[in-house]
Protein backbone atom coordinates (compact mmCIF):
# COMPACT_ATOMS: atom_id res chain seq x y z
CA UNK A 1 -136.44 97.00 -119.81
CA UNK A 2 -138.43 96.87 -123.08
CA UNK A 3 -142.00 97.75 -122.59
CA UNK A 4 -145.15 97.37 -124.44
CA UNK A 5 -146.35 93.73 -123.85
CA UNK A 6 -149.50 92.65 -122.13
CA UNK A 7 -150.19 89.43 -120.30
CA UNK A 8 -153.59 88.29 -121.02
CA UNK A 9 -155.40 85.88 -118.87
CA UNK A 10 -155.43 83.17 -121.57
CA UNK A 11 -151.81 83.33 -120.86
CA UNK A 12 -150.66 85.39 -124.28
CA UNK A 13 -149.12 88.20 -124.09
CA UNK A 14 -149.96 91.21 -126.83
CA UNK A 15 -148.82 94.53 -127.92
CA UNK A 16 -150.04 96.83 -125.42
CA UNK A 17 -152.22 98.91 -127.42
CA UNK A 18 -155.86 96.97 -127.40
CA UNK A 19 -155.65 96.72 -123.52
CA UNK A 20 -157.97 93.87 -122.11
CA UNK A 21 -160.67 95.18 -124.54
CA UNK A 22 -162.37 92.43 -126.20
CA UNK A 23 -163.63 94.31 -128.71
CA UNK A 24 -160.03 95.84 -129.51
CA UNK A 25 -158.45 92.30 -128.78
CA UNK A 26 -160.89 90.77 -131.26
CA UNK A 27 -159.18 93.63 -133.97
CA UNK A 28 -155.40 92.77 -133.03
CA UNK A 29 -155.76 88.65 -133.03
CA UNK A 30 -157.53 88.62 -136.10
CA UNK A 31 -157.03 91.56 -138.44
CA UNK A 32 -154.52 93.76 -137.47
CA UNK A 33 -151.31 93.06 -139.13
CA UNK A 34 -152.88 90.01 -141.67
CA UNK A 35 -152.48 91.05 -144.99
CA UNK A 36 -155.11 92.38 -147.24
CA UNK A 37 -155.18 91.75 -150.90
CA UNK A 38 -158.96 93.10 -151.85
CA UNK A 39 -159.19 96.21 -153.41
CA UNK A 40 -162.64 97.29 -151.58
CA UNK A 41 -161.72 96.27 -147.88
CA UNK A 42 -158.52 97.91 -148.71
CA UNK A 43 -160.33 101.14 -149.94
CA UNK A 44 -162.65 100.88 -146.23
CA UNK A 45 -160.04 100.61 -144.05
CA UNK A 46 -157.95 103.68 -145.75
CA UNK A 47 -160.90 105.34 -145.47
CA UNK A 48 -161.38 104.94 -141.98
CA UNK A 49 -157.68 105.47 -141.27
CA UNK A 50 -158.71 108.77 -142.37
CA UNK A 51 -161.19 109.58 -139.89
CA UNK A 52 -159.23 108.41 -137.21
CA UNK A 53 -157.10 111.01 -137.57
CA UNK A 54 -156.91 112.84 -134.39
CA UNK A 55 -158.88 110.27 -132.32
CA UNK A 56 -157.97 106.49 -131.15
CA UNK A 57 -159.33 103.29 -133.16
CA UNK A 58 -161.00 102.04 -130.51
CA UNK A 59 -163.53 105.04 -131.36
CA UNK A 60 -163.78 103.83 -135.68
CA UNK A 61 -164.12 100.49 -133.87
CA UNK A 62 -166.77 100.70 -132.05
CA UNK A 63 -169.02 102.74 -135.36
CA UNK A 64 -167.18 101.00 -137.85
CA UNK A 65 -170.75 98.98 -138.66
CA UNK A 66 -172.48 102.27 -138.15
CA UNK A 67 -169.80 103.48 -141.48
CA UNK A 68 -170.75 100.64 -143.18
CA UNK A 69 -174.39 101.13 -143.58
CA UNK A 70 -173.58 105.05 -143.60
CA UNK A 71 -171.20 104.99 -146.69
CA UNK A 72 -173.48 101.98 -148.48
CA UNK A 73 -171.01 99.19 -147.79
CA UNK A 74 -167.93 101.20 -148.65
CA UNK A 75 -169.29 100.74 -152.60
CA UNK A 76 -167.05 103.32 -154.14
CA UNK A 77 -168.98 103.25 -157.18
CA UNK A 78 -172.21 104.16 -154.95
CA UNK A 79 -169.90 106.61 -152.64
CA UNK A 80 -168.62 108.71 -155.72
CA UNK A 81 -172.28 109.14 -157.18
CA UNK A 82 -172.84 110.85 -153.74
CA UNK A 83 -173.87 114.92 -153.87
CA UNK A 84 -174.71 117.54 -151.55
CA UNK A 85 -178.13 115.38 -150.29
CA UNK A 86 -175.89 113.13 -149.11
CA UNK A 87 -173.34 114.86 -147.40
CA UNK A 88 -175.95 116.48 -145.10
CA UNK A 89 -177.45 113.52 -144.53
CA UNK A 90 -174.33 111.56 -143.36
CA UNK A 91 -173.41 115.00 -141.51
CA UNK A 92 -176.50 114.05 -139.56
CA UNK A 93 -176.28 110.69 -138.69
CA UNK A 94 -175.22 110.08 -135.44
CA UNK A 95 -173.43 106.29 -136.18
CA UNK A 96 -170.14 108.25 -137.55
CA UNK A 97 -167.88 110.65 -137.14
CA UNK A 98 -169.38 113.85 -138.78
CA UNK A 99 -166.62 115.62 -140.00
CA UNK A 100 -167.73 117.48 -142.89
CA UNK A 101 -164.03 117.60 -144.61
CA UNK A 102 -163.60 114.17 -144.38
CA UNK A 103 -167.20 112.96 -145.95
CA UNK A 104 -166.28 115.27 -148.62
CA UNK A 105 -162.75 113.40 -148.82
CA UNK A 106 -164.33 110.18 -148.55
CA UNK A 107 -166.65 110.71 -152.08
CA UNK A 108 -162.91 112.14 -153.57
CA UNK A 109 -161.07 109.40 -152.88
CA UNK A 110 -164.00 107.08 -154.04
CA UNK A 111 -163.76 108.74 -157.52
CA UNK A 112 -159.69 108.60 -157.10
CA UNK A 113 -159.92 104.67 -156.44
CA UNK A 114 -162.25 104.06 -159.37
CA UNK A 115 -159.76 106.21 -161.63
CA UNK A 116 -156.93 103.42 -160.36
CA UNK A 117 -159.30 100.55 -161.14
CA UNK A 118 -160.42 101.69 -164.60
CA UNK A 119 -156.78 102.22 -165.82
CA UNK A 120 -156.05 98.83 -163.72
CA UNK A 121 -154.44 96.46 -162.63
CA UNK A 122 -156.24 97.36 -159.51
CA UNK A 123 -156.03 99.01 -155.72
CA UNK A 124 -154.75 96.40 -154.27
CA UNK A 125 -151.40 95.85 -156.42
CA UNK A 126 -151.43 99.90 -156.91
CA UNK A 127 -150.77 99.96 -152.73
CA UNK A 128 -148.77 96.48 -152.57
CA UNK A 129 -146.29 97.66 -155.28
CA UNK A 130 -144.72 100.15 -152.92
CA UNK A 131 -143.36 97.10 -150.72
CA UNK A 132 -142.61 94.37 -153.61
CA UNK A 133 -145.61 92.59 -152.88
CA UNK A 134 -144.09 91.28 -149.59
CA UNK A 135 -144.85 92.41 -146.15
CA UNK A 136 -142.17 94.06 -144.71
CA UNK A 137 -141.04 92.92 -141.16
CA UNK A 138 -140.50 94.84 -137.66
CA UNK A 139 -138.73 93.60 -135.41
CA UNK A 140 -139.40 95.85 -132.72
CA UNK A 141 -139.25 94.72 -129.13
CA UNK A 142 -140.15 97.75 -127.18
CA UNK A 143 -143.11 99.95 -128.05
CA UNK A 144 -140.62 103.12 -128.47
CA UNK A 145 -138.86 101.31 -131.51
CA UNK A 146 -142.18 101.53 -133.65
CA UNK A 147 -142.26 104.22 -136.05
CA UNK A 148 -145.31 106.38 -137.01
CA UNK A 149 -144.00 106.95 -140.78
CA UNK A 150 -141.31 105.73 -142.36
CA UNK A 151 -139.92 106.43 -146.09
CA UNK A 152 -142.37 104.25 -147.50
CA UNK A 153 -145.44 105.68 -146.05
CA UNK A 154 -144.24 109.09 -147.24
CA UNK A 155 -143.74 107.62 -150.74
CA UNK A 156 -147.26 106.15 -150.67
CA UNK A 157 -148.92 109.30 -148.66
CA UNK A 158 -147.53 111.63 -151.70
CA UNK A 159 -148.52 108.54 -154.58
CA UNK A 160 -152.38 108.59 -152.77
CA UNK A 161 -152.16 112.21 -153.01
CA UNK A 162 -151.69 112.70 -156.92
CA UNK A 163 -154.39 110.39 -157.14
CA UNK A 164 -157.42 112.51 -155.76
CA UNK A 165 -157.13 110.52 -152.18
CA UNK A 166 -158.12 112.64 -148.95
CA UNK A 167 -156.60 112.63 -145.35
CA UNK A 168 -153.84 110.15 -146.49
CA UNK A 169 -150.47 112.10 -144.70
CA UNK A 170 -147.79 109.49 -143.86
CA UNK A 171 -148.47 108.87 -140.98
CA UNK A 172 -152.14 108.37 -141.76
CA UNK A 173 -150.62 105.80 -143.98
CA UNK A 174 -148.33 103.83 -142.20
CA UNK A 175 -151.32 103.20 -139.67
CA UNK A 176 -153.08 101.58 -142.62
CA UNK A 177 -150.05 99.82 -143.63
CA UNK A 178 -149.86 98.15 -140.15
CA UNK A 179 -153.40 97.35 -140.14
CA UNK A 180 -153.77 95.84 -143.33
CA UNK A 181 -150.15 93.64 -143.08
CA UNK A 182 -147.94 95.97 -145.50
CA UNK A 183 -146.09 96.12 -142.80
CA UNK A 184 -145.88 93.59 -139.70
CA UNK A 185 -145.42 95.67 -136.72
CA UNK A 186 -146.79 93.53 -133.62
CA UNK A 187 -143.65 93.45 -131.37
CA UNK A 188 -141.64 90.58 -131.25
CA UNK A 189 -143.18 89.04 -128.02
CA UNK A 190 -146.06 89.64 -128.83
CA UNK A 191 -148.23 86.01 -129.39
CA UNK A 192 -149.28 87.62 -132.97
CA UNK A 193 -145.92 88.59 -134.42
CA UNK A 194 -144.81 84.97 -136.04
CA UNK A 195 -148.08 83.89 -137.17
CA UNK A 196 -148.53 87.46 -139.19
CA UNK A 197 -145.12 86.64 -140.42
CA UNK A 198 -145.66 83.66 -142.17
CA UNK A 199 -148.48 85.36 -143.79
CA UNK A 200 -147.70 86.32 -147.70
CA UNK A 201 -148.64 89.12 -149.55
CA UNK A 202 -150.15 88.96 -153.26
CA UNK A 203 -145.98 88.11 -154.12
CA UNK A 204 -147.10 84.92 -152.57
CA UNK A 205 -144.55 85.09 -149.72
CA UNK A 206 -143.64 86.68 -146.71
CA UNK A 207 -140.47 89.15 -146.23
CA UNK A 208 -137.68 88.59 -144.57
CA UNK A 209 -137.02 89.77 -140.82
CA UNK A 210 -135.57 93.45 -141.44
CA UNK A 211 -136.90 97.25 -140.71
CA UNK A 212 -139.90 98.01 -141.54
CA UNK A 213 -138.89 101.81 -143.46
C-alpha cells in the first residue's frame, strides 16, 4: 500500500510532509514545487536550504522573515560587503539560526553569486541549465520512491562548489531543486502534482513525465 498522502479537510489530499500545518500547507500549495526563474529568490532559498541542514523546514519557516531582515533582504551585493561587525551581530540575533559557519558561508556564496552574475547570463539560467530549462518530473507514488540526491544534484552540488557556494552537498541541493520546481516531486496523488506540472521553466515548457535523476 503506497503511503505518504494526507487527506485534508477541504477534501485534498497532499504529500505527507507539511502535516495539517497551515503555515507548512501555505509553503506546499503555493511555493513548493512552482518554478523559480529570479536570480535573487533563487539565491534566498539556496541559502536557506543551507541552514536547514540538519534541522526540518518547518523551523527556516517559521524565521524565514526574521532572515530576511537579518541578511538585508537577501541583497547579495549588501550580504558580500558584510565583515566581522556583522557576523557577530547576526551571531546575536535571536530571529535565525546562529550558526557561525554558515553566516560565514552565506557572505561566500553572496560574493560567489555576484561572480556568476558579472560574467552573466545570470543565476537563474546558471542553475536551470543543469535540467535543459525544463522541470524534470517524478512520478513517485509512495513517499519511499523519492530520492534525496540524484545525479543531477551531485552535478550541481560539485558546479556550486567551484563557484565559492557554502553548505550546497547534493542532497542540500536536490531539496532546493524540489522547492524551487527544478524538479517536481509532489507525489502523484497528491492535489499539487498536475498543476506544478503544467508549470514551465525559463525553456518555456514543462518536461515530460519521467524520473526525476
Amino acid at each position: 500500500m503506497a503511503t505518504g498522502l494526507i487527506s485534508h479537510p477541504d477534501g485534498h489530499d497532499r504529500c505527507w510532509w507539511p502535516g495539517l500545518d497551515p503555515l507548512y500547507v501555505a509553503y506546499h500549495d503555493t511555493e513548493w514545487g512552482v518554478p523559480e526563474l529570479d536570480d535573487r529568490a533563487l539565491f534566498e532559498k539556496l541559502i536557506l536550504d543551507g541552514f536547514q541542514a540538519g534541522l526540518s523546514w518547518i523551523t527556516i519557516l517559521r524565521r524565514r522573515e526574521g532572515f530576511r531582515r537579518a541578511f538585508r533582504g537577501f541583497e547579495p551585493e549588501v550580504i558580500a560587503r558584510f565583515g566581522e561587525a556583522e557576523i557577530e551581530a547576526l551571531m546575536a540575533d535571536p530571529g535565525i539560526i546562529r550558526n557561525r559557519a554558515k553566516i560565514v558561508g552565506t557572505v561566500r556564496s553572496a560574493r560567489a553569486y555576484l561572480a556568476i552574475q558579472e560574467r552573466g547570463p545570470g543565476f537563474a539560467a546558471f542553475l536551470w541549465d543543469f535540467v535543459d530549462g525544463r522541470p524534470l518530473q517524478g512520478s513517485a507514488r509512495d513517499r519511499a520512491d523519492i530520492a534525496t540526491e540524484t545525479e543531477v544534484s551531485r552535478r550541481l552540488s560539485k558546479a556550486l562548489k567551484a563557484e565559492g557556494f557554502g553548505f550546497c552537498g547534493p542532497t542540500i541541493v536536490y531539496a532546493f531543486m524540489q522547492a524551487v520546481g527544478m524538479v517536481n516531486d509532489h507525489l502523484v496523488g497528491c492535489c499539487r502534482h498536475g498543476p506544478c506540472a503544467a508549470l514551465p521553466g525559463p525553456g518555456g515548457h514543462a518536461a515530460p513525465s519521467g524520473p526525476a535523476a
